[in-house]
N, C-alpha and C. Protein backbone atom coordinates (compact mmCIF):
# COMPACT_ATOMS: atom_id res chain seq x y z
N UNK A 1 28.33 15.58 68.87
CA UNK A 1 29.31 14.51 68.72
C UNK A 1 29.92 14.59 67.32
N UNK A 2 31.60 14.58 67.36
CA UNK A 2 31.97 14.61 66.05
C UNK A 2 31.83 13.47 65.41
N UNK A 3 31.61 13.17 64.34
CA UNK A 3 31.25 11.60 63.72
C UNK A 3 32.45 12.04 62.53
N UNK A 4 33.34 12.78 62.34
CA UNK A 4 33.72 12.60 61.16
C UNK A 4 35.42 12.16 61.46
N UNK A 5 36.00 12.01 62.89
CA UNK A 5 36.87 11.65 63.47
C UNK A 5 36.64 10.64 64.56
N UNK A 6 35.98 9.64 64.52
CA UNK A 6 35.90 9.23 65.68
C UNK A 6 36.84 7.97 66.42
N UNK A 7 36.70 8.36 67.84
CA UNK A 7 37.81 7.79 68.64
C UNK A 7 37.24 6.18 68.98
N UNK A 8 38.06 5.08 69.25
CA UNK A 8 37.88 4.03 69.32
C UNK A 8 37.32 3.95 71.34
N UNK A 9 36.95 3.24 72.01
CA UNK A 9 37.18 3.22 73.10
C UNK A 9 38.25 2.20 73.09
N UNK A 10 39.09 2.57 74.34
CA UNK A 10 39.89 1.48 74.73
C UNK A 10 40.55 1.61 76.22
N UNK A 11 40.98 0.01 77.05
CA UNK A 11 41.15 0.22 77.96
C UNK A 11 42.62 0.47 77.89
N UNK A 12 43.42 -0.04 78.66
CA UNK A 12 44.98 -0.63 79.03
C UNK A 12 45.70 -0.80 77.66
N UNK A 13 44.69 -2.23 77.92
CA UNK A 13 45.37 -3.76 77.71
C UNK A 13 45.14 -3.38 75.72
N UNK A 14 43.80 -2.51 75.51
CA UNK A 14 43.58 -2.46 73.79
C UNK A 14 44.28 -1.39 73.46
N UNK A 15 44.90 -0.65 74.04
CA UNK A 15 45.67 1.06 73.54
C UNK A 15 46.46 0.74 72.38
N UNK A 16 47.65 -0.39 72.67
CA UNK A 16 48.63 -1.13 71.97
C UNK A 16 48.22 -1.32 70.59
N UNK A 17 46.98 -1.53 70.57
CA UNK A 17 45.95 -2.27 69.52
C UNK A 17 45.54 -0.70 68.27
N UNK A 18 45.51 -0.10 68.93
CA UNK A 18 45.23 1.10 67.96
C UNK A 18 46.09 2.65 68.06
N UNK A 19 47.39 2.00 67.93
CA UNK A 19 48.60 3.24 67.55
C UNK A 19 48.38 3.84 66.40
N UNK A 20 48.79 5.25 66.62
CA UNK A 20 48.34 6.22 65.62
C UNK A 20 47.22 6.28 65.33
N UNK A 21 45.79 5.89 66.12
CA UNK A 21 44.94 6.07 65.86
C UNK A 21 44.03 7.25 67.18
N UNK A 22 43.01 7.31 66.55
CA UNK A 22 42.48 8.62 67.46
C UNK A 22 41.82 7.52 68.67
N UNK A 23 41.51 7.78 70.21
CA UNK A 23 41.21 6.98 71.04
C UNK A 23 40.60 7.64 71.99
N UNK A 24 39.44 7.12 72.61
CA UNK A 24 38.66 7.38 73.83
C UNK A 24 39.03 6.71 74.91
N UNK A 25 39.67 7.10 76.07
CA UNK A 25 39.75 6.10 77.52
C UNK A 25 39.18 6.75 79.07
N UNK A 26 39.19 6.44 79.79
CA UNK A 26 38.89 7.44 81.20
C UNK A 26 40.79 6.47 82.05
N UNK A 27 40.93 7.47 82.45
CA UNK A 27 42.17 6.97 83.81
C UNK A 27 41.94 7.62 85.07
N UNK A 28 42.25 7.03 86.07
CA UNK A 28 42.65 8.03 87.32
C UNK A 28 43.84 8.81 87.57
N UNK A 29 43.35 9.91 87.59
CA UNK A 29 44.44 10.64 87.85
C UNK A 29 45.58 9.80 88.98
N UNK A 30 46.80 10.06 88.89
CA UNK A 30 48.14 9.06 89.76
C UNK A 30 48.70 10.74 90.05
N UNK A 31 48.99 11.05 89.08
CA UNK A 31 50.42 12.24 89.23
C UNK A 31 49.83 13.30 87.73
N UNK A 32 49.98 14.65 88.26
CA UNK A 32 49.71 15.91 87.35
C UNK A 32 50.87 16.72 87.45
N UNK A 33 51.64 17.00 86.37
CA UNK A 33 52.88 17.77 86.30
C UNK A 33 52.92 18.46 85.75
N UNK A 34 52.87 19.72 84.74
CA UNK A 34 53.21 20.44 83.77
C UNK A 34 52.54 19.97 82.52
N UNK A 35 51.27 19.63 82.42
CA UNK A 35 50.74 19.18 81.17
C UNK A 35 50.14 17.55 81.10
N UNK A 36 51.13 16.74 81.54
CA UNK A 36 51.46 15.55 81.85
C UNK A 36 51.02 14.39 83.35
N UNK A 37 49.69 13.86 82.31
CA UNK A 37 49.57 13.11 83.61
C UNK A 37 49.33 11.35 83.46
N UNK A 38 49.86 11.04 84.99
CA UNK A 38 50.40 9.44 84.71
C UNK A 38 48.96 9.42 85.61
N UNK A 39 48.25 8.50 85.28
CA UNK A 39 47.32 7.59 85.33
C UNK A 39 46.78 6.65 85.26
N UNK A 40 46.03 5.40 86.08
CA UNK A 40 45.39 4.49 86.30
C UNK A 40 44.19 3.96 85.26
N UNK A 41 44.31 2.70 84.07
CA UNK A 41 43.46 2.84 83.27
C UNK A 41 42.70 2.13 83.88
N UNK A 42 41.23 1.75 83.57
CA UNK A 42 40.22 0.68 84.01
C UNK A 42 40.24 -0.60 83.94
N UNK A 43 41.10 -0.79 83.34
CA UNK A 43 42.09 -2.54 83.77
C UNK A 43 43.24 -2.30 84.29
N UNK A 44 43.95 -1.26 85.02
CA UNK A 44 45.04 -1.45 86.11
C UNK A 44 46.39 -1.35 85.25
N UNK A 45 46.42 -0.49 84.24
CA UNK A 45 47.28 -0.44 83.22
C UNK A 45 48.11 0.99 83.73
N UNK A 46 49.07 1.59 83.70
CA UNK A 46 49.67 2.62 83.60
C UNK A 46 49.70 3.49 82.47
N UNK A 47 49.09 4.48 82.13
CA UNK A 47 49.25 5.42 80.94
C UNK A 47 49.80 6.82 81.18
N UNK A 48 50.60 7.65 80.22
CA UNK A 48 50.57 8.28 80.09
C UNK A 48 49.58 9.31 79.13
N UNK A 49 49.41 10.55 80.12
CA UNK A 49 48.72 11.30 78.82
C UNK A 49 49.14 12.84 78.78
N UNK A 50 49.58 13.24 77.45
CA UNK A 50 50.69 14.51 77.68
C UNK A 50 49.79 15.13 76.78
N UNK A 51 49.43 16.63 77.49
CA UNK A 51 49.05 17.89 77.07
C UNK A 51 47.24 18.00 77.85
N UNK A 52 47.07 17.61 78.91
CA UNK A 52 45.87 17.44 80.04
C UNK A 52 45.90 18.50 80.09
N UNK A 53 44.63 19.02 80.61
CA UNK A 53 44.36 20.01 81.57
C UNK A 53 44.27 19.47 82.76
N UNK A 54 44.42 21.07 83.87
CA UNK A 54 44.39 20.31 85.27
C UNK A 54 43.56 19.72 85.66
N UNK A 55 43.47 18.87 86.20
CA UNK A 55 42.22 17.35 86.86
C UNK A 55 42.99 17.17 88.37
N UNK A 56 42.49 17.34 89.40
CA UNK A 56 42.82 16.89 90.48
C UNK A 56 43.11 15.34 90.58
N UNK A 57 44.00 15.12 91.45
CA UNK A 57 44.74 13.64 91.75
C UNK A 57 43.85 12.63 92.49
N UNK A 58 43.57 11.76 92.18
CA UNK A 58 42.49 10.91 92.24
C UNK A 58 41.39 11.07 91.51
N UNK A 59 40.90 12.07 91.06
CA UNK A 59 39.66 12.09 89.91
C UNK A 59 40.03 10.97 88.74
N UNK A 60 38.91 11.04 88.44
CA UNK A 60 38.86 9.96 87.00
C UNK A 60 38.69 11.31 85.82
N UNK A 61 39.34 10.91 84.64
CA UNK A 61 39.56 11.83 83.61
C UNK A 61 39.44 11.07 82.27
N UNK A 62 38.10 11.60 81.68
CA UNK A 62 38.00 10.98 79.90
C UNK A 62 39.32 11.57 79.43
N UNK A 63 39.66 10.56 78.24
CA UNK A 63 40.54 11.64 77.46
C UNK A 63 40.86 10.84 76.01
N UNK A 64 40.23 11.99 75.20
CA UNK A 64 40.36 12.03 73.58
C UNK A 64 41.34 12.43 73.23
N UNK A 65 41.77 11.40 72.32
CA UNK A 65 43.31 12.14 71.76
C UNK A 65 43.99 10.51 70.95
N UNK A 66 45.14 10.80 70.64
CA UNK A 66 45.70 10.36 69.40
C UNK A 66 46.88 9.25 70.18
N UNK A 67 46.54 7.82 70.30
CA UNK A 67 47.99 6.64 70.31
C UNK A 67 48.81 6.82 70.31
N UNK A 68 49.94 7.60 71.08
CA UNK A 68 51.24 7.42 70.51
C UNK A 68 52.05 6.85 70.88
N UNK A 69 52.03 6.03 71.74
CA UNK A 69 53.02 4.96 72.31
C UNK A 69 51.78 3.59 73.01
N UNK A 70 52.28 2.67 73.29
CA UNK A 70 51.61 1.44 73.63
C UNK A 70 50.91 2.06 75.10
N UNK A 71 51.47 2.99 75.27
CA UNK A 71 50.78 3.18 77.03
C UNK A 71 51.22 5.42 77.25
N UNK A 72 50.80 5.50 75.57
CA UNK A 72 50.44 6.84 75.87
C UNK A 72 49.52 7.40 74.43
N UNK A 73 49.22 8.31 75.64
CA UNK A 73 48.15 9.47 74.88
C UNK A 73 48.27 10.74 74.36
N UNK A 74 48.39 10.97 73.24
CA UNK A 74 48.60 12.59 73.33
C UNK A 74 46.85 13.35 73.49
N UNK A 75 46.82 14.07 73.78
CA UNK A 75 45.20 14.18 74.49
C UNK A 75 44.77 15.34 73.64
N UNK A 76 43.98 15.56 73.28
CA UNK A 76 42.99 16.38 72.48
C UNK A 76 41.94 17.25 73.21
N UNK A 77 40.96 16.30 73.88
CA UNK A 77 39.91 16.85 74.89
C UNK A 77 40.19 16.03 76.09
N UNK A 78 39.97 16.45 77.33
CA UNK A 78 40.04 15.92 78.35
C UNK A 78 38.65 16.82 79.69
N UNK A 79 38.10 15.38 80.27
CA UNK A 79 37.18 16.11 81.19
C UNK A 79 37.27 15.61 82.15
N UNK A 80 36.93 16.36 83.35
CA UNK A 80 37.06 15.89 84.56
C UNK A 80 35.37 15.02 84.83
N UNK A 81 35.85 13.67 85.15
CA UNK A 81 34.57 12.84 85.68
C UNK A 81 34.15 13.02 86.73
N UNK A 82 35.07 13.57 87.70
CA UNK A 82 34.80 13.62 89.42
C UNK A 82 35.51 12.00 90.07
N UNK A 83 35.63 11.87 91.36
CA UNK A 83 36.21 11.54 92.27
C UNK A 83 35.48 10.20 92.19
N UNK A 84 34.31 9.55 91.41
CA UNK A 84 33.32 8.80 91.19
C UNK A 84 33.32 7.87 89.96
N UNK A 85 33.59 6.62 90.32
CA UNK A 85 33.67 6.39 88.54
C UNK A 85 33.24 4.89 88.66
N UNK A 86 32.42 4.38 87.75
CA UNK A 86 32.26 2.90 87.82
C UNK A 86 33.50 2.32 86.28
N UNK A 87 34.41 1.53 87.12
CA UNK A 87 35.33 0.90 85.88
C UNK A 87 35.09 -0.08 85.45
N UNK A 88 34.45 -0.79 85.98
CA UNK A 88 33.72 -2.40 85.94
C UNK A 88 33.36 -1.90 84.30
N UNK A 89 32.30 -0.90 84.64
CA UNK A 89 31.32 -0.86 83.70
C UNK A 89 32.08 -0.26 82.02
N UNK A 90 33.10 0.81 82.54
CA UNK A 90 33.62 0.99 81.42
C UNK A 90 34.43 0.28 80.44
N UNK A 91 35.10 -0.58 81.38
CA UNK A 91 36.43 -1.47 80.86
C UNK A 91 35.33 -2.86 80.31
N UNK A 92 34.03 -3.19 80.53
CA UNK A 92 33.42 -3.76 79.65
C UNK A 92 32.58 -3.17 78.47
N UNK A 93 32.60 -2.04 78.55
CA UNK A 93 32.63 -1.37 77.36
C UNK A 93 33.52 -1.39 76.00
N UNK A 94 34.75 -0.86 76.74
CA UNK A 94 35.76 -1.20 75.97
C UNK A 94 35.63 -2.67 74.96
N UNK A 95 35.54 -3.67 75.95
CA UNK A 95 35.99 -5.19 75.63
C UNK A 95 34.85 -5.20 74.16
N UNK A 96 33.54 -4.38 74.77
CA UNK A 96 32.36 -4.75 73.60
C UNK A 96 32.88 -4.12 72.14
N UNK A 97 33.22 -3.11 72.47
CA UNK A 97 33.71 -1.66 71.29
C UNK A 97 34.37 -2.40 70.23
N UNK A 98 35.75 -3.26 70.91
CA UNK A 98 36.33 -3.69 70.12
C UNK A 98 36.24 -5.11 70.15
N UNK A 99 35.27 -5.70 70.22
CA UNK A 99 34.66 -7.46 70.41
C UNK A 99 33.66 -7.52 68.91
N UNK A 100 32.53 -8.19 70.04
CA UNK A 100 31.57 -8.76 68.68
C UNK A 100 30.81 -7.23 68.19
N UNK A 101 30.81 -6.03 69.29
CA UNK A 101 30.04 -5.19 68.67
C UNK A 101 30.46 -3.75 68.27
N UNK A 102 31.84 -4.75 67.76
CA UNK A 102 32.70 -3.55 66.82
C UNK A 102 32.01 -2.71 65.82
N UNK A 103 31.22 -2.93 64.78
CA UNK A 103 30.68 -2.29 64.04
C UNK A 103 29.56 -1.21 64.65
N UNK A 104 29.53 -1.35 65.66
CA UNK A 104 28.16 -0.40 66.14
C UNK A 104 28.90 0.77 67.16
N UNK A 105 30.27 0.69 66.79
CA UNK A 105 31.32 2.05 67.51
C UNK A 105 32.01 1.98 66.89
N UNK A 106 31.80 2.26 65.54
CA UNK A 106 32.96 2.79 64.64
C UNK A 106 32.51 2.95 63.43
């Protein structure tokens, strides 16, 4: 784990919240084009994320990379989760990351 860059988690609704900053999210794959894929965040948000590798359509996909618009990603690392994903669980992750137990992810 790199510790000397590290990415914030965030869902949707917190992306807005940390522009220009480096960021951790998972989405579902929606649409894969040439680099570029539009995806489903874990609160029902629309993102873009430009420079993916291929991930099949419907998989869920981590992806590290850098804020650059309120509802995009430029992506760094990206992995395929598989077709399987609990969002409940992540998108209250998120809420913690950047809540009361901000200091203990970052």
């Amino acid at each position: 784990m790199d510790t000397t860059t590290p990415a914030v988690f965030v869902n949707g609704e917190l992306l807005k919240l940390h522009m220009s900053q480096r960021v951790r999210t998972v989405v579902q794959v929606m649409q894969n084009e040439g680099g570029t894929v539009l995806g489903q965040s874990t609160d029902n948000h629309q993102l873009t994320v430009k420079g993916t590798t291929s991930v099949p359509v419907t998989h869920f996909m981590e992806v590290i990379g850098v804020a650059d618009g309120p509802q995009s990603i430029r992506a760094e690392i990206c992995t395929d989760f598989g077709s399987n994903f609990d969002t409940a669980s992540f998108n209250g992750l998120c809420k913690l990351a950047n809540g009361e137990f901000k200091n203990f992810y970052m």
